[in-house]
N, C-alpha and C. Protein backbone atom coordinates (compact mmCIF):
# COMPACT_ATOMS: atom_id res chain seq x y z
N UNK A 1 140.09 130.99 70.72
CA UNK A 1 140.80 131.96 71.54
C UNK A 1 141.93 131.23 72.26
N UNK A 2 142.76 131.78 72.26
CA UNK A 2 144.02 131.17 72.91
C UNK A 2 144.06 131.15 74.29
N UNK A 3 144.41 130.32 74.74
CA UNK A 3 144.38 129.97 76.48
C UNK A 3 145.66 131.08 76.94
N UNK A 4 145.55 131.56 78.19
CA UNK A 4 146.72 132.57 78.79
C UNK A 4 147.55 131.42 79.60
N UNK A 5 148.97 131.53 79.57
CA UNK A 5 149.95 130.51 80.15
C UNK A 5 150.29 130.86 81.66
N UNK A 6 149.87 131.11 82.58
CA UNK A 6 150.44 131.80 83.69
C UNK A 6 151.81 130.45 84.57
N UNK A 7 153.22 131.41 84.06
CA UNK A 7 154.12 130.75 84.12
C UNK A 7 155.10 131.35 85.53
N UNK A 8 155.43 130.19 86.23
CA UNK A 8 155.46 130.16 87.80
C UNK A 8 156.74 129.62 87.99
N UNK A 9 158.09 130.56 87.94
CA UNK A 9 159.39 130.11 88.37
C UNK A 9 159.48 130.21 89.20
N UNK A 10 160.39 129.80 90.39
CA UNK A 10 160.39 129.71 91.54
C UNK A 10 162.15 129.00 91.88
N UNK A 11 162.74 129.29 92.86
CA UNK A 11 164.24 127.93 93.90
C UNK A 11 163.23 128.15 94.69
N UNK A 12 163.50 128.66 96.00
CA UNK A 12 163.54 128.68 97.25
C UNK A 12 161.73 129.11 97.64
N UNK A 13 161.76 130.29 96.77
CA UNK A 13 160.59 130.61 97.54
C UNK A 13 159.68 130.77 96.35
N UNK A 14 158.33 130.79 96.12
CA UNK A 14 157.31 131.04 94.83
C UNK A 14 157.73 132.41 94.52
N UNK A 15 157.28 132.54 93.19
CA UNK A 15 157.01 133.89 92.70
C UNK A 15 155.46 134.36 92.43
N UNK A 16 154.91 134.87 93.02
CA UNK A 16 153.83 135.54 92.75
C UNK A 16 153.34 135.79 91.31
N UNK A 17 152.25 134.91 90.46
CA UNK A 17 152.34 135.24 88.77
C UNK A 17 152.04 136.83 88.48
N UNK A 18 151.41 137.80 89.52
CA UNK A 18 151.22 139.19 89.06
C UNK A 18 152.55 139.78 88.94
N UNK A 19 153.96 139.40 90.00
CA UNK A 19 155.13 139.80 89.99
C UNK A 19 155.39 139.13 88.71
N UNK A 20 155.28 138.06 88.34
CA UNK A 20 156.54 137.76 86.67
C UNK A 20 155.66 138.57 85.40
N UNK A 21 154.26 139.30 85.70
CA UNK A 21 153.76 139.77 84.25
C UNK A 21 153.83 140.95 84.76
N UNK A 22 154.61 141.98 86.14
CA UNK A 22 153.88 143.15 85.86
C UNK A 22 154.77 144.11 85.46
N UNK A 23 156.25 143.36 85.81
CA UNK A 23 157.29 144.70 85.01
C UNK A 23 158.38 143.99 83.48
N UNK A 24 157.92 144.06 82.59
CA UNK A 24 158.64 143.23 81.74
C UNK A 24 160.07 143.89 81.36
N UNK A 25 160.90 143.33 81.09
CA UNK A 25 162.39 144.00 80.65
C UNK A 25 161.94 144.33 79.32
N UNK A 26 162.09 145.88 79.35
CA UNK A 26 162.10 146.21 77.45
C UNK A 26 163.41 146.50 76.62
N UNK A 27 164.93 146.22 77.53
CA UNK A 27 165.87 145.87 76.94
C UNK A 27 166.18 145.45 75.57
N UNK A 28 167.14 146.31 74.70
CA UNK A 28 167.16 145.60 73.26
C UNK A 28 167.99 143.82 73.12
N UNK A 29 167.50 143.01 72.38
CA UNK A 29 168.28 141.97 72.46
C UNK A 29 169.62 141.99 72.07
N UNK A 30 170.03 141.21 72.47
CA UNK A 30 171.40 141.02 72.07
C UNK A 30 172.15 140.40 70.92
N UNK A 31 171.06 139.77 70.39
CA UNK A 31 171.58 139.17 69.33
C UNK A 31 170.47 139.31 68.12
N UNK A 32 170.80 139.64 66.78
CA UNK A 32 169.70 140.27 66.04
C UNK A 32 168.37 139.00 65.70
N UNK A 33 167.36 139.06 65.33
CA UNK A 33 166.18 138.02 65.32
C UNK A 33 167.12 136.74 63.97
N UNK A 34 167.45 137.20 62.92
CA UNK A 34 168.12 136.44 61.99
C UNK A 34 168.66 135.17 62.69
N UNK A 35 169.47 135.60 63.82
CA UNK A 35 170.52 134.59 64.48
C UNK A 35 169.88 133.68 65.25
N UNK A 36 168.80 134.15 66.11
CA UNK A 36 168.32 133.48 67.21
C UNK A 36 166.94 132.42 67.01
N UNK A 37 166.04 132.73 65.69
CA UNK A 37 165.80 131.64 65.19
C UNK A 37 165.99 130.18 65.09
N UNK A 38 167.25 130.60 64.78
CA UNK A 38 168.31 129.08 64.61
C UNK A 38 169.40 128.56 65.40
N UNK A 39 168.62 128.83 66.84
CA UNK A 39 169.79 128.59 68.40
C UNK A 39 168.38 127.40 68.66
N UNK A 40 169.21 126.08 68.81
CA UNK A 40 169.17 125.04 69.19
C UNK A 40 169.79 124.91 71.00
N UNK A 41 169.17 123.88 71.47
CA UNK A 41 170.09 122.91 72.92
C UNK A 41 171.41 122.41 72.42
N UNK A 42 171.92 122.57 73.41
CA UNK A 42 173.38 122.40 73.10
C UNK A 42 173.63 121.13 74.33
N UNK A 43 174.60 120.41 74.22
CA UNK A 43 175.28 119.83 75.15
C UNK A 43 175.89 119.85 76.61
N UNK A 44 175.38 119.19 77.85
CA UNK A 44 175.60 120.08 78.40
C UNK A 44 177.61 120.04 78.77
N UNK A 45 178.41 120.92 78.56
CA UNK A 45 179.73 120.70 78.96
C UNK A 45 180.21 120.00 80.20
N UNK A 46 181.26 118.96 79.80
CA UNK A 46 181.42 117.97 81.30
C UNK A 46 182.47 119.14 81.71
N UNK A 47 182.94 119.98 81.68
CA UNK A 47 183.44 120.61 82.66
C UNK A 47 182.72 121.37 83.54
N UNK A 48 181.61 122.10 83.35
CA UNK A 48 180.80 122.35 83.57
C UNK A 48 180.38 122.65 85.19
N UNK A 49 180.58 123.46 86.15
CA UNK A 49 180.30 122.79 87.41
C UNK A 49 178.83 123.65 87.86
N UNK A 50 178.87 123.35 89.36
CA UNK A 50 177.84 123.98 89.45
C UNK A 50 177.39 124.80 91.01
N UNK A 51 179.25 124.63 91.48
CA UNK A 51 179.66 125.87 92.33
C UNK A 51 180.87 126.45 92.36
N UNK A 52 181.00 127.77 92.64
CA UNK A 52 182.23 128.79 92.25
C UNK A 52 182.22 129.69 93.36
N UNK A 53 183.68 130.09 93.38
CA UNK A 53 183.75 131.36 94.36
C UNK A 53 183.08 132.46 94.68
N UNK A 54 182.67 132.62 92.66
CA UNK A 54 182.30 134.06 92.46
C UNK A 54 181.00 133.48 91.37
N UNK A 55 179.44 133.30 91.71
CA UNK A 55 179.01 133.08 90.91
C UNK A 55 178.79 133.41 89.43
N UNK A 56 178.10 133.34 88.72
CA UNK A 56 178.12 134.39 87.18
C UNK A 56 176.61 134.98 88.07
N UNK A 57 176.42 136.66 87.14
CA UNK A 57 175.45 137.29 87.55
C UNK A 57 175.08 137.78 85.88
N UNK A 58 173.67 137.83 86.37
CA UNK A 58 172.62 138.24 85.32
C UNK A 58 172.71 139.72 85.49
N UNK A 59 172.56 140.14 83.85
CA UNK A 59 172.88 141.51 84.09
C UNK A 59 171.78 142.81 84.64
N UNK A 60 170.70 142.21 84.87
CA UNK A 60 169.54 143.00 85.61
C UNK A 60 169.41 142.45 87.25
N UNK A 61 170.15 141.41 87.46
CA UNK A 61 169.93 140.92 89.02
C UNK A 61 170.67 139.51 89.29
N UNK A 62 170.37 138.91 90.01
CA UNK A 62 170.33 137.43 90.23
C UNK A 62 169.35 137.20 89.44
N UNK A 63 169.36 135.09 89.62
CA UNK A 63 168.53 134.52 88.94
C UNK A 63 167.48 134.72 89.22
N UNK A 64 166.57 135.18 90.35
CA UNK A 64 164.88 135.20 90.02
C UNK A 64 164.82 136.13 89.23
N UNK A 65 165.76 137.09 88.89
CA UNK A 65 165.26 138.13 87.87
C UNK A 65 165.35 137.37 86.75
N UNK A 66 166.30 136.97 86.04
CA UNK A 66 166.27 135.91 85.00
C UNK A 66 164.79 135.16 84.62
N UNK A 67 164.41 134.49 85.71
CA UNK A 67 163.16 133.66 85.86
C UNK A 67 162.53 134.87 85.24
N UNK A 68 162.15 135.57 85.99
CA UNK A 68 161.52 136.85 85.52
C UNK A 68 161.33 137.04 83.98
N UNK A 69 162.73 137.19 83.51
CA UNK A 69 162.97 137.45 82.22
C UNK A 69 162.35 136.39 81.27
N UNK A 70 162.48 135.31 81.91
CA UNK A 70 162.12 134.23 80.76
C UNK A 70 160.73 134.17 80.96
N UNK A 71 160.29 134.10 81.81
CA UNK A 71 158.73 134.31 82.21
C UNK A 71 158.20 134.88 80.88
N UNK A 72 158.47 136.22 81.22
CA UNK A 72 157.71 136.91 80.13
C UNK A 72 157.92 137.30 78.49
N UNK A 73 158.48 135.78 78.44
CA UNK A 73 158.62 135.66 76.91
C UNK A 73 158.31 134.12 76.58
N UNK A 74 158.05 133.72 77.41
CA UNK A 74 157.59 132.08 76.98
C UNK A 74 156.57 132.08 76.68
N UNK A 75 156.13 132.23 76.00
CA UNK A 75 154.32 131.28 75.02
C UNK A 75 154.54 129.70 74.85
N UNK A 76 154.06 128.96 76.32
CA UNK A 76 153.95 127.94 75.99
C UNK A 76 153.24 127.10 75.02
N UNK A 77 154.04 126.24 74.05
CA UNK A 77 153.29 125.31 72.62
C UNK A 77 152.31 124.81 73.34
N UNK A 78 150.65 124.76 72.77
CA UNK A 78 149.87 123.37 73.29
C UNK A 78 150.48 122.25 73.51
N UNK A 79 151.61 121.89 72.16
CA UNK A 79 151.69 120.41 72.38
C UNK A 79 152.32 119.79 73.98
N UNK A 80 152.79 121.01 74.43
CA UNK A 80 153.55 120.61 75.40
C UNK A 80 152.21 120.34 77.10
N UNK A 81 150.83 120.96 76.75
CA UNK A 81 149.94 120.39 77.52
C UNK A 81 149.12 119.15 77.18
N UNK A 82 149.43 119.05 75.83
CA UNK A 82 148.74 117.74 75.74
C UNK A 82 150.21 116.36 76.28
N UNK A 83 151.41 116.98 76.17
CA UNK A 83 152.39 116.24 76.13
C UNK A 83 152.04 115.54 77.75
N UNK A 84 151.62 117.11 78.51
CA UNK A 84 152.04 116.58 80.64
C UNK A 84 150.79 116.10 80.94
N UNK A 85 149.22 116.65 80.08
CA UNK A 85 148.09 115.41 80.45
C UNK A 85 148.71 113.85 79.94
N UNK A 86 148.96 113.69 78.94
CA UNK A 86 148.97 112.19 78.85
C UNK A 86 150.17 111.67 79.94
N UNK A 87 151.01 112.78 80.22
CA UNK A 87 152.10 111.96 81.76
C UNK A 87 151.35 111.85 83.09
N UNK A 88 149.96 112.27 83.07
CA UNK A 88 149.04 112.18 83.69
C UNK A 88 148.96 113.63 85.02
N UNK A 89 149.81 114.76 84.47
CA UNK A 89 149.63 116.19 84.90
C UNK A 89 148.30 116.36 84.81
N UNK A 90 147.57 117.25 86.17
CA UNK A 90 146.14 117.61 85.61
C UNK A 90 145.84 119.27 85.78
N UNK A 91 146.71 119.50 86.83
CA UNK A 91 146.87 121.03 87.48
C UNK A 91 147.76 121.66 87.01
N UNK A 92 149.24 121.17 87.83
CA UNK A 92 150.54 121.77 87.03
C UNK A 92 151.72 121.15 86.99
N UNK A 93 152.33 121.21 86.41
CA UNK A 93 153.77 120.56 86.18
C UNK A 93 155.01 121.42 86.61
N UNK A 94 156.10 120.94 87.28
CA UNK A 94 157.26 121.28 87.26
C UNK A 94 158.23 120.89 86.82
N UNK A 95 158.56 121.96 85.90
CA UNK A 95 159.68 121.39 84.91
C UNK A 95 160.89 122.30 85.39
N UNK A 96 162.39 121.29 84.51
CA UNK A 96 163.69 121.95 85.36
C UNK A 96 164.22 122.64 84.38
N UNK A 97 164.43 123.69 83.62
CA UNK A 97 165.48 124.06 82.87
C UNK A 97 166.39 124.07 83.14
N UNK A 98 167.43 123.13 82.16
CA UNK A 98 168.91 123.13 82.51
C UNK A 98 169.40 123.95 81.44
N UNK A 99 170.13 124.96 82.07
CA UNK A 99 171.10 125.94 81.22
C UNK A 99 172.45 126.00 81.98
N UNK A 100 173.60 126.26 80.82
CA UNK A 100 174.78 127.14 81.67
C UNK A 100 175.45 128.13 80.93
N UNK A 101 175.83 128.61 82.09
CA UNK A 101 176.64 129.98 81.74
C UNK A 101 178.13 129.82 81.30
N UNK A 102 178.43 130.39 79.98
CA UNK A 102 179.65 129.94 79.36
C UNK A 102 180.46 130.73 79.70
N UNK A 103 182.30 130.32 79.62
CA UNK A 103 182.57 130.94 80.61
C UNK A 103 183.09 133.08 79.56
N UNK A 104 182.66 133.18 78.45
CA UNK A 104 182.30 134.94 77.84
C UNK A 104 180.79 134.81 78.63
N UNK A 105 180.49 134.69 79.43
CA UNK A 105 179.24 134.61 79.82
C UNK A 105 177.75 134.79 79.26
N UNK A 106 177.60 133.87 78.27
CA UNK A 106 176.92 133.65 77.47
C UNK A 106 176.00 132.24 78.22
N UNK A 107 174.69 132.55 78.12
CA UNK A 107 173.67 131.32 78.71
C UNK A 107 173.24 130.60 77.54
N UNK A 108 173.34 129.20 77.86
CA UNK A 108 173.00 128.08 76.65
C UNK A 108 171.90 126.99 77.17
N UNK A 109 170.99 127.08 76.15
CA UNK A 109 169.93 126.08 76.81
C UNK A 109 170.16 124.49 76.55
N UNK A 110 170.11 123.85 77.52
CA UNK A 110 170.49 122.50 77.62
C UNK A 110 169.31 121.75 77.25
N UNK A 111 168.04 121.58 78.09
CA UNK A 111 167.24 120.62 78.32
C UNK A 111 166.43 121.09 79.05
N UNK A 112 164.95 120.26 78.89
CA UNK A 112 163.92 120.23 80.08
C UNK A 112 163.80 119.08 80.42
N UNK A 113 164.01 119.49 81.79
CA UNK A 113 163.54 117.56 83.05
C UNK A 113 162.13 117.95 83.42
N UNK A 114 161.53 116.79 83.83
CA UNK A 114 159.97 116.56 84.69
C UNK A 114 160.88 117.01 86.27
N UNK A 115 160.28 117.30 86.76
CA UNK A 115 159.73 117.20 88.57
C UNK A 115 160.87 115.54 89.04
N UNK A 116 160.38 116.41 90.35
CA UNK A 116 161.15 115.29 90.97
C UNK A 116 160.34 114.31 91.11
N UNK A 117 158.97 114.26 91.08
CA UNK A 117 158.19 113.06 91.45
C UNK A 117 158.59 111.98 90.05
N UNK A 118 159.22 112.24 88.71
CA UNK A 118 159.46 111.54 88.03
C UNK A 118 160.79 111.44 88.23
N UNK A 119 161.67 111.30 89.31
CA UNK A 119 163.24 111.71 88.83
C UNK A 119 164.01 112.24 87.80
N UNK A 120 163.41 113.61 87.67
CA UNK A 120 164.01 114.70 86.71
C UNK A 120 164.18 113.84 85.24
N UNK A 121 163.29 112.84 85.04
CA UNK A 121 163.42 112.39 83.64
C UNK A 121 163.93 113.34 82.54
N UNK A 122 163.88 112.91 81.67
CA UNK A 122 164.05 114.52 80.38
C UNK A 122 162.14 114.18 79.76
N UNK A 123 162.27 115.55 79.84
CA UNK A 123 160.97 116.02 78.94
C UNK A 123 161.52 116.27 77.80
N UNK A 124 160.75 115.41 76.97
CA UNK A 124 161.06 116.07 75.41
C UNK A 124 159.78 116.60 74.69
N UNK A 125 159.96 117.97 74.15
CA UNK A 125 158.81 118.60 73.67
C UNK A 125 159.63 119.57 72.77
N UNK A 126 159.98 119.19 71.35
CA UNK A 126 160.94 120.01 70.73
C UNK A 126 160.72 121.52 70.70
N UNK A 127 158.91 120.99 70.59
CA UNK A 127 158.47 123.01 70.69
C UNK A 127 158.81 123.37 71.41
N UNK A 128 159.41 122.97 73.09
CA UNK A 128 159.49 123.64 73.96
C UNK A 128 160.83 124.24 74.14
N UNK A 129 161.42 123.05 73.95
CA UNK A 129 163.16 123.08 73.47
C UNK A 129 163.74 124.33 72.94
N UNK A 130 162.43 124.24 71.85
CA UNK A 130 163.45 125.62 70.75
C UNK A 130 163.21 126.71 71.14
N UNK A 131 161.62 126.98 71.99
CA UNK A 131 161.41 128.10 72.71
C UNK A 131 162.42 128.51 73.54
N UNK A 132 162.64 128.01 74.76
CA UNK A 132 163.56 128.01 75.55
C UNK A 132 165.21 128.50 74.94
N UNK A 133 165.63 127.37 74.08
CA UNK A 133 167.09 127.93 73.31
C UNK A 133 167.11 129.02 73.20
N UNK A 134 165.83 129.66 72.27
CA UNK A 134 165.78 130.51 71.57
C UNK A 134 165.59 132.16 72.44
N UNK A 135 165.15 132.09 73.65
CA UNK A 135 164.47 133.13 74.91
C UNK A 135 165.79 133.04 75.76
N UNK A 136 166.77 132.08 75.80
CA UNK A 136 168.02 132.13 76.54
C UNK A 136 168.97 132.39 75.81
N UNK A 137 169.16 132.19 74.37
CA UNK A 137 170.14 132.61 73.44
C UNK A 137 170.06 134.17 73.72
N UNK A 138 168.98 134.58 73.35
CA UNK A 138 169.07 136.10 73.16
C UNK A 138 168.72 137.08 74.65
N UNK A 139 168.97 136.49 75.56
CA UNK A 139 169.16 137.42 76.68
C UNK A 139 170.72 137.74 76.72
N UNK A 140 170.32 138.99 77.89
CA UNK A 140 171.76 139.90 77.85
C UNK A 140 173.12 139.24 78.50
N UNK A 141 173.69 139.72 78.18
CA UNK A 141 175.26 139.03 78.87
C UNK A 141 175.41 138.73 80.19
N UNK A 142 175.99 137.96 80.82
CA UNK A 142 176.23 137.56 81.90
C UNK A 142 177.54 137.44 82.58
N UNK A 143 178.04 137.86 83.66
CA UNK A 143 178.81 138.17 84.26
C UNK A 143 179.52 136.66 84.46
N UNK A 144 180.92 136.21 84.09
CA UNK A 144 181.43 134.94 84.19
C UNK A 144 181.65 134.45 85.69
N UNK A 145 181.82 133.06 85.47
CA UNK A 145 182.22 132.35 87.14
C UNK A 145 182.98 132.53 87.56
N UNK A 146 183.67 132.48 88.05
CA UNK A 146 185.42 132.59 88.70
C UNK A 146 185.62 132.10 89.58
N UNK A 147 186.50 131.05 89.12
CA UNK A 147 187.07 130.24 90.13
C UNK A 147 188.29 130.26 90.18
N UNK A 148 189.31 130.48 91.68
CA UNK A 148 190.38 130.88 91.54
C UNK A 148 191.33 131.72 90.60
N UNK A 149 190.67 132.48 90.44
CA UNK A 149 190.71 133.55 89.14
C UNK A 149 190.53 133.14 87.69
N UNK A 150 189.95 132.05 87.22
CA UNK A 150 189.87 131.65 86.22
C UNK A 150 188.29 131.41 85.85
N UNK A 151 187.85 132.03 84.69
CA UNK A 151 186.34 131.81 84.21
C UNK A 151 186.04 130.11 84.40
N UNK A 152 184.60 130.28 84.58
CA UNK A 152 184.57 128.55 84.37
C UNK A 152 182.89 128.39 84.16
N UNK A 153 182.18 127.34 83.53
CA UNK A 153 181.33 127.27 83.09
C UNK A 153 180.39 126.92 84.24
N UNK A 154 179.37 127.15 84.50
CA UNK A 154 178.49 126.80 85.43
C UNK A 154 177.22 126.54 85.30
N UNK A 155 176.91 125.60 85.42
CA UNK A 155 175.47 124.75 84.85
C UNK A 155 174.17 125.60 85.90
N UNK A 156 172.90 125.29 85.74
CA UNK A 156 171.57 126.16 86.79
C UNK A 156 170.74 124.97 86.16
N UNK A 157 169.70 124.65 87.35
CA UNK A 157 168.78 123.83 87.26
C UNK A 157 167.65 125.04 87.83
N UNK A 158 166.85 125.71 86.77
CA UNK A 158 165.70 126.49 86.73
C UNK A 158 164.40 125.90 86.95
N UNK A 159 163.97 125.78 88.39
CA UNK A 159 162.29 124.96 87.90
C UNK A 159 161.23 126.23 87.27
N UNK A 160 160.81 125.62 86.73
CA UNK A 160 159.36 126.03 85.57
C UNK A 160 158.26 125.82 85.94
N UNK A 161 157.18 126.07 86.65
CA UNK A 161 155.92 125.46 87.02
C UNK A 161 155.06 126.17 86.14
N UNK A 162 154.07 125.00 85.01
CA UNK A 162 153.28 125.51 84.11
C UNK A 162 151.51 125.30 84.38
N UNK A 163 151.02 125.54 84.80
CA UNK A 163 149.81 125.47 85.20
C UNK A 163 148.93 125.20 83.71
N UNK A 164 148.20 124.12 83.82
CA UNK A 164 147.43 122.80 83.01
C UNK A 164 146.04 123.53 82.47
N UNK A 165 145.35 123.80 81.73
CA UNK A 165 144.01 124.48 82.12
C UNK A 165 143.34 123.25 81.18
């Protein structure tokens, strides 16, 4: 029987795990299943910043809604719990998703870091990688940055807290 993932985004303040499973977005994707298969991490752009006049906005809210969104489509891989016991995780881990918003406002998945107790090392867990690409490729459009009237790319450091069972 498969273990249940109860997945715990959070900035500022926690999210409650009954709030990220109890209203899911049933929104059509945006990009057809054919395409999104084969969305990889991308680089992250050195122009890239990671404050603006006018932030980019998610098209159902701000970012905890986002969190939200990704919440309830991540099926975390085992390998990625056997990956944070042997880093010696026993409860839960916090991980950072790095994504940014391009400036057609399109979100691209960069990377996963460990916690700060490791200095945001990079986690590498390809299963997790492609999950992630693949759950941020195909969300809905996003409202661009603007800076001094000009689009501009803007990077987000997303923590992830995955609870260990």
């Amino acid at each position: 029987m498969k273990r249940l993932l109860f997945v715990l985004l959070f900035l500022a303040i926690s999210v409650p795990c009954d709030a990220l499973y109890a209203k899911r977005d049933k929104s059509p994707k945006r990009n057809n299943d054919a395409s999104i298969e084969k969305v990889a991490p991308v680089p992250m752009p050195e122009d890239a910043v990671m404050r603006v006049e006018v932030m980019p906005k998610y098209k159902f809210g701000e970012l905890p809604e986002f969190r939200k969104w990704v919440a309830g489509r991540l099926k975390c891989p085992k390998s990625v719990y056997t990956d944070l016991k042997a880093l010696g995780y026993t409860e839960k881990a916090v991980l950072c998703v790095m994504f940014f918003v391009d400036v057609d406002g399109t979100a691209k998945f960069v990377e996963t870091r460990l916690d700060l107790s490791h200095n945001f090392a990079k986690f590498e867990n390809a299963e997790l990688d492609a999950a992630l690409a693949r759950i941020i490729a195909s969300g809905p459009q996003w409202s661009p940055a603007m800076q001094g009237g000009e689009p501009k790319r803007v990077q987000f450091m997303m923590p992830l807290t995955i609870e260990i069972w």
